[in-house]
Structure formats: C-alpha cells, structure tokens
PDB file of N, CA and C in Angstrom:
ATOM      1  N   UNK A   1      98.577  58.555  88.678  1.00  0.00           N
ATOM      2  CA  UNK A   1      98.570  59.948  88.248  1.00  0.00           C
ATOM      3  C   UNK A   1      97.408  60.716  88.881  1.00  0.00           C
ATOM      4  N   UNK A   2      96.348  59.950  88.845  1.00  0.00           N
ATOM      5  CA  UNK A   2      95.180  60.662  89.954  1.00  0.00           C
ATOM      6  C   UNK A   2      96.052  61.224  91.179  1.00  0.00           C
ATOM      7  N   UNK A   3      96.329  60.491  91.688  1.00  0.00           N
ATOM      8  CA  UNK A   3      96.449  60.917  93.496  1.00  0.00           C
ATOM      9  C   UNK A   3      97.587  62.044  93.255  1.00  0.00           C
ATOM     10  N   UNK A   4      98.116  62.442  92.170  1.00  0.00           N
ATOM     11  CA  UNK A   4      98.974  63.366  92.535  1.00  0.00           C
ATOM     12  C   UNK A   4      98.342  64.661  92.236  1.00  0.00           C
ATOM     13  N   UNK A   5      96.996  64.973  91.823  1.00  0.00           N
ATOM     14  CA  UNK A   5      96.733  66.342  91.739  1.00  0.00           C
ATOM     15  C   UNK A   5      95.865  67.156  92.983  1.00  0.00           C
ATOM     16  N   UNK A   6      95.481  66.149  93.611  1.00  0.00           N
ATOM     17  CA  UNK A   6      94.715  66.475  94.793  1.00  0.00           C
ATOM     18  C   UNK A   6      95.706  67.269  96.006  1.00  0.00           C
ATOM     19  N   UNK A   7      97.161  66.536  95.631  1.00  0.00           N
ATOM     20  CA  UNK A   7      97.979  66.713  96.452  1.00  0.00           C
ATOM     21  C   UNK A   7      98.753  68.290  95.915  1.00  0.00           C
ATOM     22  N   UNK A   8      98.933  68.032  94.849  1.00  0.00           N
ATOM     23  CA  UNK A   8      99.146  69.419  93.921  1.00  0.00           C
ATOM     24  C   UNK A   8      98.363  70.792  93.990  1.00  0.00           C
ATOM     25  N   UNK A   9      97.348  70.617  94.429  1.00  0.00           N
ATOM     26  CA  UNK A   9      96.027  71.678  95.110  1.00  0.00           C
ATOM     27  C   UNK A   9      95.899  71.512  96.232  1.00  0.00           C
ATOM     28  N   UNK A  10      96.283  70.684  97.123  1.00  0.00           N
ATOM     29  CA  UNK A  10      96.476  70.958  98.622  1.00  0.00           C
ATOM     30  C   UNK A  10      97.812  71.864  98.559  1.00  0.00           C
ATOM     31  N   UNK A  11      98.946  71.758  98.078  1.00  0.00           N
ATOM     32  CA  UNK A  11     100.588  72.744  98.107  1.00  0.00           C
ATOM     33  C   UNK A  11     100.271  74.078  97.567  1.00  0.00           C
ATOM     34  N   UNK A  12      98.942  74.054  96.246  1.00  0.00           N
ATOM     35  CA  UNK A  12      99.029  75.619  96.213  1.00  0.00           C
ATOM     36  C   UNK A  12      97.832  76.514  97.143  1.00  0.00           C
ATOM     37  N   UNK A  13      96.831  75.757  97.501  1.00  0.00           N
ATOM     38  CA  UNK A  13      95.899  76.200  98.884  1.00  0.00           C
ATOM     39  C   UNK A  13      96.548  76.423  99.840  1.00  0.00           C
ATOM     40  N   UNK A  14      98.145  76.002 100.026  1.00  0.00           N
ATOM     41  CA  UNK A  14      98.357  76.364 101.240  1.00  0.00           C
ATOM     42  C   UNK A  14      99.609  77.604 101.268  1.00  0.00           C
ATOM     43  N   UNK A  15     100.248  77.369  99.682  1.00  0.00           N
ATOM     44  CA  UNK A  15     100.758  78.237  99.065  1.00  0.00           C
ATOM     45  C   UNK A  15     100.764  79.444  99.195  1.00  0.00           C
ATOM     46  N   UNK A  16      99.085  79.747  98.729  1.00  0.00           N
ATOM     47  CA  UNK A  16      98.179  80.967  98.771  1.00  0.00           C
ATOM     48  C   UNK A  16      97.691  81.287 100.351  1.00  0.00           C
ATOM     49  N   UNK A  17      97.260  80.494 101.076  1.00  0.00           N
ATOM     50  CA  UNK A  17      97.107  80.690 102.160  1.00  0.00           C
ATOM     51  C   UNK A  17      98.243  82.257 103.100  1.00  0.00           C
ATOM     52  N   UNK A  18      99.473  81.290 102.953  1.00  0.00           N
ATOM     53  CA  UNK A  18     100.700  81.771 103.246  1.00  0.00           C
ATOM     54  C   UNK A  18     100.857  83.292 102.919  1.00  0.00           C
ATOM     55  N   UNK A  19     101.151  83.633 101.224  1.00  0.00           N
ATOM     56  CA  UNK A  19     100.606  84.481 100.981  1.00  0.00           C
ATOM     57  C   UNK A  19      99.715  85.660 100.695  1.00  0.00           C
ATOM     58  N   UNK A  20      98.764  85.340 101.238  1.00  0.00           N
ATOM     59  CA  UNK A  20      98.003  85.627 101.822  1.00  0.00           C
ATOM     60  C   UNK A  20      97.648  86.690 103.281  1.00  0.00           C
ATOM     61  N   UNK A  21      98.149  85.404 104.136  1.00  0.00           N
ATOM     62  CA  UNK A  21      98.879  86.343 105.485  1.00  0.00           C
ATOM     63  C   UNK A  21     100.031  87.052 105.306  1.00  0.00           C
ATOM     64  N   UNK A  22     100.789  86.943 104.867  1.00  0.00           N
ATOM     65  CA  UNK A  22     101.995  87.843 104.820  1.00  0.00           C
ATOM     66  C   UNK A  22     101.388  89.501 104.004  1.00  0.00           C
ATOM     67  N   UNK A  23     100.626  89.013 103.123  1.00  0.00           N
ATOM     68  CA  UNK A  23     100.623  90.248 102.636  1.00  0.00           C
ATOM     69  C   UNK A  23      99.284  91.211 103.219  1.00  0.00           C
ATOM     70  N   UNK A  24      98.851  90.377 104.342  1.00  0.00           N
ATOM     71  CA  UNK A  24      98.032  91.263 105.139  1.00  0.00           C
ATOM     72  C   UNK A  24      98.758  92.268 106.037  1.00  0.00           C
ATOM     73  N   UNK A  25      99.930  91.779 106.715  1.00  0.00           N
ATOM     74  CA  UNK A  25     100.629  92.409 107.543  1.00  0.00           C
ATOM     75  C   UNK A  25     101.697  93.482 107.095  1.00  0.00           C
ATOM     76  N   UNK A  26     101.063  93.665 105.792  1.00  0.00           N
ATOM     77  CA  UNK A  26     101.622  94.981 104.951  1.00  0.00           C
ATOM     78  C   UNK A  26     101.416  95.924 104.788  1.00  0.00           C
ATOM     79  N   UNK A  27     101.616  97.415 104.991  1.00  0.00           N
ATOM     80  CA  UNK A  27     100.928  98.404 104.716  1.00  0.00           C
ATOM     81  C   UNK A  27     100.437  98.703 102.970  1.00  0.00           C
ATOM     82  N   UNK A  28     100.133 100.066 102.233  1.00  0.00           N
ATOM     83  CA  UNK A  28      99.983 100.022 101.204  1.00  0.00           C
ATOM     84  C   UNK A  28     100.845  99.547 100.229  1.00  0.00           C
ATOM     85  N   UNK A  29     101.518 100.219 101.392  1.00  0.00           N
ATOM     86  CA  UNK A  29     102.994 100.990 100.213  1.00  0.00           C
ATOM     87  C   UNK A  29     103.948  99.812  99.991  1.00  0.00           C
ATOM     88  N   UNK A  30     104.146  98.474 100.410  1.00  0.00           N
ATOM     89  CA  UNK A  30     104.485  97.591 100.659  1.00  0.00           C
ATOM     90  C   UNK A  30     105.518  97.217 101.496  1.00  0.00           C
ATOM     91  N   UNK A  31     105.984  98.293 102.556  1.00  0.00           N
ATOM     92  CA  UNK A  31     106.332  98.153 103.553  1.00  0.00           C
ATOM     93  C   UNK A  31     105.945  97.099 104.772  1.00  0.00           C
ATOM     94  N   UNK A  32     106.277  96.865 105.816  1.00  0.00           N
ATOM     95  CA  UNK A  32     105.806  96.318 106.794  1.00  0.00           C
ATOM     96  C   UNK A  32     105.292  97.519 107.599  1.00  0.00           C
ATOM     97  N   UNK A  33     103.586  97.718 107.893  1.00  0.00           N
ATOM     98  CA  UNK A  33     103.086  98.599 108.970  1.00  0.00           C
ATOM     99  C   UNK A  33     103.427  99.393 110.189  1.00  0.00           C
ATOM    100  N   UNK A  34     103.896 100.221 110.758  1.00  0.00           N
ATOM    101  CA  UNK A  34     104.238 100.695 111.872  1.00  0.00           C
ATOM    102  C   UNK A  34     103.333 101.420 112.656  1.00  0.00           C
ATOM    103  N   UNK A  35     103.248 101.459 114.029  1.00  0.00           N
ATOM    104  CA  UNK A  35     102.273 101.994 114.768  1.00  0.00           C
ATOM    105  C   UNK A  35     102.451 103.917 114.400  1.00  0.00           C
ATOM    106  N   UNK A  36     101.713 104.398 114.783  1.00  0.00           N
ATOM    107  CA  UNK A  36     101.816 105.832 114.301  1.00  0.00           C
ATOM    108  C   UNK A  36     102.170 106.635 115.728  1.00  0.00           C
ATOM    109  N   UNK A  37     103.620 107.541 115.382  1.00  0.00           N
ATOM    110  CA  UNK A  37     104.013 108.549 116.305  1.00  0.00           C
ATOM    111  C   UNK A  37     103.252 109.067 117.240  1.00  0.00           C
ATOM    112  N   UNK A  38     104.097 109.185 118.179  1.00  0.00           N
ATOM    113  CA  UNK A  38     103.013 110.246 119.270  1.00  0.00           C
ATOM    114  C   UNK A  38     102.664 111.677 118.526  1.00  0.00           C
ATOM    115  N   UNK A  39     103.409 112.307 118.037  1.00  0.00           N
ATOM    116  CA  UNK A  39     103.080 113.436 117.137  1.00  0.00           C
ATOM    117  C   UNK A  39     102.146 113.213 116.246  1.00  0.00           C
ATOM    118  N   UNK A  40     102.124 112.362 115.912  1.00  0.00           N
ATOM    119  CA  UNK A  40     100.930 111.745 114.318  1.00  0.00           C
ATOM    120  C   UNK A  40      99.754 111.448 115.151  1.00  0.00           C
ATOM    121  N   UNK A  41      99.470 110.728 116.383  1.00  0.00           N
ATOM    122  CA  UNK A  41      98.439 110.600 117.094  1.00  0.00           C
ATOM    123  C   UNK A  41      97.856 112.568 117.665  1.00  0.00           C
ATOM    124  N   UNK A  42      98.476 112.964 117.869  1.00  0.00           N
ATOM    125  CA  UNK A  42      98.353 114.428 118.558  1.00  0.00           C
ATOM    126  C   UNK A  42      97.596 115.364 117.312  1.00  0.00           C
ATOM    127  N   UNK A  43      98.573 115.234 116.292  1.00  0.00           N
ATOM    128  CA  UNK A  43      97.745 116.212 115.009  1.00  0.00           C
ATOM    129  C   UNK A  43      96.530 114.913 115.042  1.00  0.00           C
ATOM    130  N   UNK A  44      96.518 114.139 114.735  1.00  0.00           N
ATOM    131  CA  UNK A  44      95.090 113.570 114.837  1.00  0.00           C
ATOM    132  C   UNK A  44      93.598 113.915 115.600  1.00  0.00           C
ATOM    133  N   UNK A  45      94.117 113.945 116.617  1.00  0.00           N
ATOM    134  CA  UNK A  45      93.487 114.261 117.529  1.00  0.00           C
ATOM    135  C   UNK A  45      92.863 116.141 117.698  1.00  0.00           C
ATOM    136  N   UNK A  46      93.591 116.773 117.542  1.00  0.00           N
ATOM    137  CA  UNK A  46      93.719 117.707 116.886  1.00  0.00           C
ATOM    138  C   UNK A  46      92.810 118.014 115.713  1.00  0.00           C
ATOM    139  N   UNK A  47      92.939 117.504 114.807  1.00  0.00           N
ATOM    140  CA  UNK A  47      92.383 117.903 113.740  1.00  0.00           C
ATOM    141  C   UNK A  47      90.908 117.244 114.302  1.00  0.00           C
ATOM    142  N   UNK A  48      90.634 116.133 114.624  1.00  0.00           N
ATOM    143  CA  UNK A  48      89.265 115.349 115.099  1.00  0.00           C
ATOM    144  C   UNK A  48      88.577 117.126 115.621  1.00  0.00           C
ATOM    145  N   UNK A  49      89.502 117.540 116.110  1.00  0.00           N
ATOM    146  CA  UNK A  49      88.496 118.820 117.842  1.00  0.00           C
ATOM    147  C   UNK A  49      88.529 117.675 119.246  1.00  0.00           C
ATOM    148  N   UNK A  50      89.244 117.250 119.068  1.00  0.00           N
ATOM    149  CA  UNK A  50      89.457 116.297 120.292  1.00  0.00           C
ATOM    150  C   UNK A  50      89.892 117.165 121.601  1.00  0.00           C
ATOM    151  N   UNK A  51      90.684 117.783 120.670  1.00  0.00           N
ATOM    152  CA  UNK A  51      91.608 118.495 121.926  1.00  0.00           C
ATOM    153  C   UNK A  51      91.431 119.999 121.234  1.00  0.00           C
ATOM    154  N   UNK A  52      91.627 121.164 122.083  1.00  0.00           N
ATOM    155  CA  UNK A  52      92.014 122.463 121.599  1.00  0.00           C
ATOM    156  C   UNK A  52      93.352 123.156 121.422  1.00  0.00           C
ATOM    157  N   UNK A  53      93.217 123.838 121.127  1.00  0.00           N
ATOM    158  CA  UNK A  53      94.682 124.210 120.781  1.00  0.00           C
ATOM    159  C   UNK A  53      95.569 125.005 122.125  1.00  0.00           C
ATOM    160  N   UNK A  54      95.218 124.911 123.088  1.00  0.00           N
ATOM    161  CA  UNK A  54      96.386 125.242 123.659  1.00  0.00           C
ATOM    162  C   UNK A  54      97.320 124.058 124.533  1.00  0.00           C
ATOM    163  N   UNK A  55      95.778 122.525 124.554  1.00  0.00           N
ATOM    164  CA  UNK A  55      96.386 121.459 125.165  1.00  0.00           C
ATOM    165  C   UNK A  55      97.124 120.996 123.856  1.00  0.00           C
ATOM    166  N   UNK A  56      96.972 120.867 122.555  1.00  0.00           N
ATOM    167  CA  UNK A  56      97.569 120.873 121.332  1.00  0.00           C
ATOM    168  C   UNK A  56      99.220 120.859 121.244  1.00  0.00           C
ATOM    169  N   UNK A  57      99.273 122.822 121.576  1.00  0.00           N
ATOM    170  CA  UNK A  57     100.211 122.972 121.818  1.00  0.00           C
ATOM    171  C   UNK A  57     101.707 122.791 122.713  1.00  0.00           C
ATOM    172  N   UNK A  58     100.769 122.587 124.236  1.00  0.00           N
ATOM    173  CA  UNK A  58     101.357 122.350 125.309  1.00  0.00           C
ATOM    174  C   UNK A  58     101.688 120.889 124.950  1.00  0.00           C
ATOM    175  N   UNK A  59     100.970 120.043 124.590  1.00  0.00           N
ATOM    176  CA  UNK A  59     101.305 118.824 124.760  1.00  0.00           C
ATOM    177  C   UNK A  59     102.869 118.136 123.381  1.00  0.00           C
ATOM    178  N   UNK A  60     102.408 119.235 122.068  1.00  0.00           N
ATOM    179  CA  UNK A  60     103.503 119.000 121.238  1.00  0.00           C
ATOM    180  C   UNK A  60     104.512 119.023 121.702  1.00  0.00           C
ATOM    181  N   UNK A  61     104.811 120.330 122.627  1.00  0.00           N
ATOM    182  CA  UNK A  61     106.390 120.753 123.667  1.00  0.00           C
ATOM    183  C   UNK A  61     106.880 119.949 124.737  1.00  0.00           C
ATOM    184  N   UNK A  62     106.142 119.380 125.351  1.00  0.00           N
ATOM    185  CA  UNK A  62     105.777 118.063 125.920  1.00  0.00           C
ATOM    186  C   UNK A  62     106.740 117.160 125.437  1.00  0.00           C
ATOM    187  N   UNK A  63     105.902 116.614 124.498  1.00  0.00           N
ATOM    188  CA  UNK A  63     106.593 115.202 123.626  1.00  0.00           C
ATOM    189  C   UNK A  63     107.965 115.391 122.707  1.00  0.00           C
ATOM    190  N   UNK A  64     108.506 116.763 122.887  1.00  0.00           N
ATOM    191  CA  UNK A  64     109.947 117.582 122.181  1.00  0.00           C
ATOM    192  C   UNK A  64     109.637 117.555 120.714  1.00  0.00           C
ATOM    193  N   UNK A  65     108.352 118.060 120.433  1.00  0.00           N
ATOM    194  CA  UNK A  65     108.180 117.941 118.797  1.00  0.00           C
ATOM    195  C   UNK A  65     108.974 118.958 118.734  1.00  0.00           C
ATOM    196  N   UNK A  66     109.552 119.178 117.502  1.00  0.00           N
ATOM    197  CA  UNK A  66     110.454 120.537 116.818  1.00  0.00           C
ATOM    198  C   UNK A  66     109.856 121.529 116.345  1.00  0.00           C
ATOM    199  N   UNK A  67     110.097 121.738 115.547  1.00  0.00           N
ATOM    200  CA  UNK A  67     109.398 122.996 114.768  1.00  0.00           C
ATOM    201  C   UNK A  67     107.329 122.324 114.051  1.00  0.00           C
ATOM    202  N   UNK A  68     107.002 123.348 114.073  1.00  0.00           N
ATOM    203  CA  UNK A  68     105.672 122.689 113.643  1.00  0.00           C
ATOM    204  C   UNK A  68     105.398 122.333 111.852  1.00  0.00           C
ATOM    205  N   UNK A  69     104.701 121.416 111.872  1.00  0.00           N
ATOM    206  CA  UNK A  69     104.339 121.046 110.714  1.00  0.00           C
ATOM    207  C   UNK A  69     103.322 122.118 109.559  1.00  0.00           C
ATOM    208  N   UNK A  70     103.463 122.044 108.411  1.00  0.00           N
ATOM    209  CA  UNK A  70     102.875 122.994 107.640  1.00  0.00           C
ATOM    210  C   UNK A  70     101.521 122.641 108.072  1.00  0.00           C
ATOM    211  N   UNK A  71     100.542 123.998 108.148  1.00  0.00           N
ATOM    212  CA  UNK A  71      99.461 123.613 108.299  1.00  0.00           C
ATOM    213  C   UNK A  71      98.801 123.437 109.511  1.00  0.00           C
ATOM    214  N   UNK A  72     100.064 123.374 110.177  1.00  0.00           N
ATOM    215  CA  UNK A  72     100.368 123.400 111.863  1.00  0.00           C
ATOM    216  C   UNK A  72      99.666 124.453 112.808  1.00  0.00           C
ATOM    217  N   UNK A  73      98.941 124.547 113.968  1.00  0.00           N
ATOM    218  CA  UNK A  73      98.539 125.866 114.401  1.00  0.00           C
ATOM    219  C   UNK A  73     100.054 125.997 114.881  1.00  0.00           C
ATOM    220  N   UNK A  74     100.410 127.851 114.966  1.00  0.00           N
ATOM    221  CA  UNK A  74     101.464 128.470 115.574  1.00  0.00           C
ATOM    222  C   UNK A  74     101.303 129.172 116.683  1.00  0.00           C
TER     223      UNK A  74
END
C-alpha cells in the first residue's frame, strides 16, 4: 500500500502540470488567443503617437478597413 501513493502524486503532478500548460495558451476570456488584426495593430499604434494621422489614415485605406471605428479620427 506504500508504493502506491508516491505513484498517485506522481499522476496528479503531472495531471496539473498538463493543465497547467493548456490553460496558459488561453486568453482571458477562455478562448484560445489570437494574434491581433492589422487594424487593431494600426489604432494601436496610433493611439501610442507612433504614427500621425494622415499616415493613420492613409494606411487604414490601405489595408481596406471600412468605415472607421468610434472614437476613430475622421
């Protein structure tokens, strides 16, 4: 009966392990993570002062963004 608990805490160390990684590669929301849009990188950048607003703009029309986002320069 000894030797079986050592072995019983090695299955859930590795258990947890497992779980562990998986639920790193999760976003909050419990989705699986996705890289962020070229549009989502652009307002980023954007909002930083990275860029100004007319490369801003030019570059949204560029990438065929649609109509602008609230909050959006026009």
């Amino acid at each position: 009966m000894f030797g079986l608990f050592p072995l019983l805490l090695l299955i859930a160390v590795i258990v947890g392990a497992v779980m562990l990684a998986r639920s790193a590669g999760r976003s909050r929301t419990g989705g699986p993570s996705r890289p962020p849009s070229a549009l989502e990188l652009l307002n980023a950048r954007y909002a930083r002062g990275e860029i100004g607003r007319d490369e801003y703009l030019r570059t949204r029309a560029d990438i065929g963004a649609g109509s602008p986002q609230p909050g959006a320069p026009t």
